[in-house]
C-alpha atoms as a PDB file:
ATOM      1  CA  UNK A   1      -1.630  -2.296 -10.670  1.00  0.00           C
ATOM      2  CA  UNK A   2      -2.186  -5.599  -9.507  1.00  0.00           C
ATOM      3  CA  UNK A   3      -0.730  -8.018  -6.471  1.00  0.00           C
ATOM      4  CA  UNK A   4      -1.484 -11.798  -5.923  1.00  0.00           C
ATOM      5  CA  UNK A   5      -2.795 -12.457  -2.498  1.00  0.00           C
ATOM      6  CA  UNK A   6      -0.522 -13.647  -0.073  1.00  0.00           C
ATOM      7  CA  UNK A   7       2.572 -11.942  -1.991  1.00  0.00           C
ATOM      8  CA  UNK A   8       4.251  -9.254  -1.091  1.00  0.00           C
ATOM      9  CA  UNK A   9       4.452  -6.245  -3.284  1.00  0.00           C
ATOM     10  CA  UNK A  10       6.665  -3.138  -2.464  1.00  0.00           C
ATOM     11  CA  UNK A  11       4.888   0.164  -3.120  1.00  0.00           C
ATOM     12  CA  UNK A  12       6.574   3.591  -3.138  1.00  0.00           C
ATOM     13  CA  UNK A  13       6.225   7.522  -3.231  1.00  0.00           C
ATOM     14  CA  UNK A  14       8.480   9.627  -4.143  1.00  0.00           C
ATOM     15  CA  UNK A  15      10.382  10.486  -0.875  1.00  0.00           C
ATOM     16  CA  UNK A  16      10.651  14.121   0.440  1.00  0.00           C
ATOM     17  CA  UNK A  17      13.265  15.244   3.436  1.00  0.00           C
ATOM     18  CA  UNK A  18      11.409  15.938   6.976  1.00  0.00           C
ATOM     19  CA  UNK A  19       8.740  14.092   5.928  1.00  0.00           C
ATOM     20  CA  UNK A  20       6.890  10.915   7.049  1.00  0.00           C
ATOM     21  CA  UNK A  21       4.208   8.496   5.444  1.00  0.00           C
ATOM     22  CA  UNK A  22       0.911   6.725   6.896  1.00  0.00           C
ATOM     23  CA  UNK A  23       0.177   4.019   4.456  1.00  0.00           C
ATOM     24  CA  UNK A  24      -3.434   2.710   4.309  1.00  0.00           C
ATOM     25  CA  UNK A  25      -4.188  -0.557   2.807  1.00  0.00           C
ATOM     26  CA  UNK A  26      -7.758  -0.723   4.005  1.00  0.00           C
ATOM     27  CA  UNK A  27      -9.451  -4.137   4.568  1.00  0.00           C
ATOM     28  CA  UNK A  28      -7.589  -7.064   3.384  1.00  0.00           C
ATOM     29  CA  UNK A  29      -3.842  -5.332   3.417  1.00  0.00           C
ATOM     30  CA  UNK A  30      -1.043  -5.600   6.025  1.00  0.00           C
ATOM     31  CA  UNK A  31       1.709  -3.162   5.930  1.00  0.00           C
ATOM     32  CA  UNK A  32       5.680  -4.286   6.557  1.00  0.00           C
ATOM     33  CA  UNK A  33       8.005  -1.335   6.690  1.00  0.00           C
ATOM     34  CA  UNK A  34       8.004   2.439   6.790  1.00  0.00           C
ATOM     35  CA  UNK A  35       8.796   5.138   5.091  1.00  0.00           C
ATOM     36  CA  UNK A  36       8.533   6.326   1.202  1.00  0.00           C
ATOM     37  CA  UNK A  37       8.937   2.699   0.165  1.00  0.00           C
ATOM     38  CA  UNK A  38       6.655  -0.415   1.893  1.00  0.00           C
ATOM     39  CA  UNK A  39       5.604  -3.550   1.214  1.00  0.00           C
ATOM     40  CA  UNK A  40       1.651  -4.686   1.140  1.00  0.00           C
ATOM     41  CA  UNK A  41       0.401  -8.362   2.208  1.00  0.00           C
ATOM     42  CA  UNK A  42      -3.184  -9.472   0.955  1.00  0.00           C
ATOM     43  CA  UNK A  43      -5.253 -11.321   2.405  1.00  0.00           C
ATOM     44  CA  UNK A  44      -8.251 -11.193   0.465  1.00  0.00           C
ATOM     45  CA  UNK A  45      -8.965 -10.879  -3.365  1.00  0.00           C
ATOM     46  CA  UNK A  46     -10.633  -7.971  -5.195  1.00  0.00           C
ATOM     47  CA  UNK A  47      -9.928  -4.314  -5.959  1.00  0.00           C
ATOM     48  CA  UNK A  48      -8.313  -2.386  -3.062  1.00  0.00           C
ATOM     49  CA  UNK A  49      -7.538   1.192  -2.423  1.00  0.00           C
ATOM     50  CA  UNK A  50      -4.302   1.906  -1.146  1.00  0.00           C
ATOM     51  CA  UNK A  51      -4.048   5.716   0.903  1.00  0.00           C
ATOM     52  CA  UNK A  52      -0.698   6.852   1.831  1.00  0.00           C
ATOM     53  CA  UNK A  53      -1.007  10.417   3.310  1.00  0.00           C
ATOM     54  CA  UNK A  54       2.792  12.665   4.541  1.00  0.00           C
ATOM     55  CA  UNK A  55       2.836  14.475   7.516  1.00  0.00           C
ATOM     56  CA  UNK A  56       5.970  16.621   9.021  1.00  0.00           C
ATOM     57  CA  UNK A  57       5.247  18.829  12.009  1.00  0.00           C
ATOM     58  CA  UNK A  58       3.795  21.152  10.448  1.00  0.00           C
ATOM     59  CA  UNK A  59       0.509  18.700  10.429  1.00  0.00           C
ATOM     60  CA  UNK A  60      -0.498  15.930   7.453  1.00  0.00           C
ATOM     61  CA  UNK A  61      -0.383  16.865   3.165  1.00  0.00           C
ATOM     62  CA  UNK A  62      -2.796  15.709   0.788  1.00  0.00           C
ATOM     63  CA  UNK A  63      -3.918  12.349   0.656  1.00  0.00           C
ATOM     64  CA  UNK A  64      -3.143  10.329  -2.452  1.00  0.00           C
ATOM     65  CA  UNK A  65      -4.744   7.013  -3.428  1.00  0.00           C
ATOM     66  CA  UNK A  66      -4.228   4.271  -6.221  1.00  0.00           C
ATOM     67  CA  UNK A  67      -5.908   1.119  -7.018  1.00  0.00           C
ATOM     68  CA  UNK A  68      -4.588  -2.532  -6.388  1.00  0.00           C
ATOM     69  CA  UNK A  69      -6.401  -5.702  -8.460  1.00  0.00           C
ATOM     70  CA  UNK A  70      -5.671  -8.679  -5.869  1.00  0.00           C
ATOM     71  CA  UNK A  71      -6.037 -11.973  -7.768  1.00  0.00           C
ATOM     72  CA  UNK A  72      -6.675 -15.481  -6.442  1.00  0.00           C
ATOM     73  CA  UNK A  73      -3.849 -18.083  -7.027  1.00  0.00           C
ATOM     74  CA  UNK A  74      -5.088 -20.249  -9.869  1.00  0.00           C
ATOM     75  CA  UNK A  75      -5.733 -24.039  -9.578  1.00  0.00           C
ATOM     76  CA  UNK A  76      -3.119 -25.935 -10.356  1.00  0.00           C
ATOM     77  CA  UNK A  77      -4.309 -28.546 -13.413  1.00  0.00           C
END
């Protein structure tokens, strides 16, 4: 997918009862919210791997990851 940087995007999994998500933006990525459902800041351009892992407690499930394409804002003419 991609995002513009500076724009929020909302990003979602598929939500399961009991259990809880740690969203990772990595470098570059803010996180607003909680839950199955968030939305991602960007600071910086370039391709970014988002990580959102559940966890109950019972301990944490797989991992899952997906790419982001942050793009400058073009210059205005």
């Amino acid at each position: 997918t991609t995002a513009c940087i500076g724009a929020g995007s909302t990003y979602l999994v598929t939500n399961v009862g009991g259990v809880s998500y740690n969203w990772d933006p990595g470098v570059g990525g803010s996180v607003v919210g909680s839950g199955n459902s968030v939305t991602l800041t960007w600071s910086t351009i370039g391709s970014k791997t988002i990580t959102v892992t559940p966890f109950n407690s019972c301990g944490n499930g797989p991992a899952r990851t997906f790419n982001v394409t942050v793009s400058g804002v073009p210059a205005q003419p």
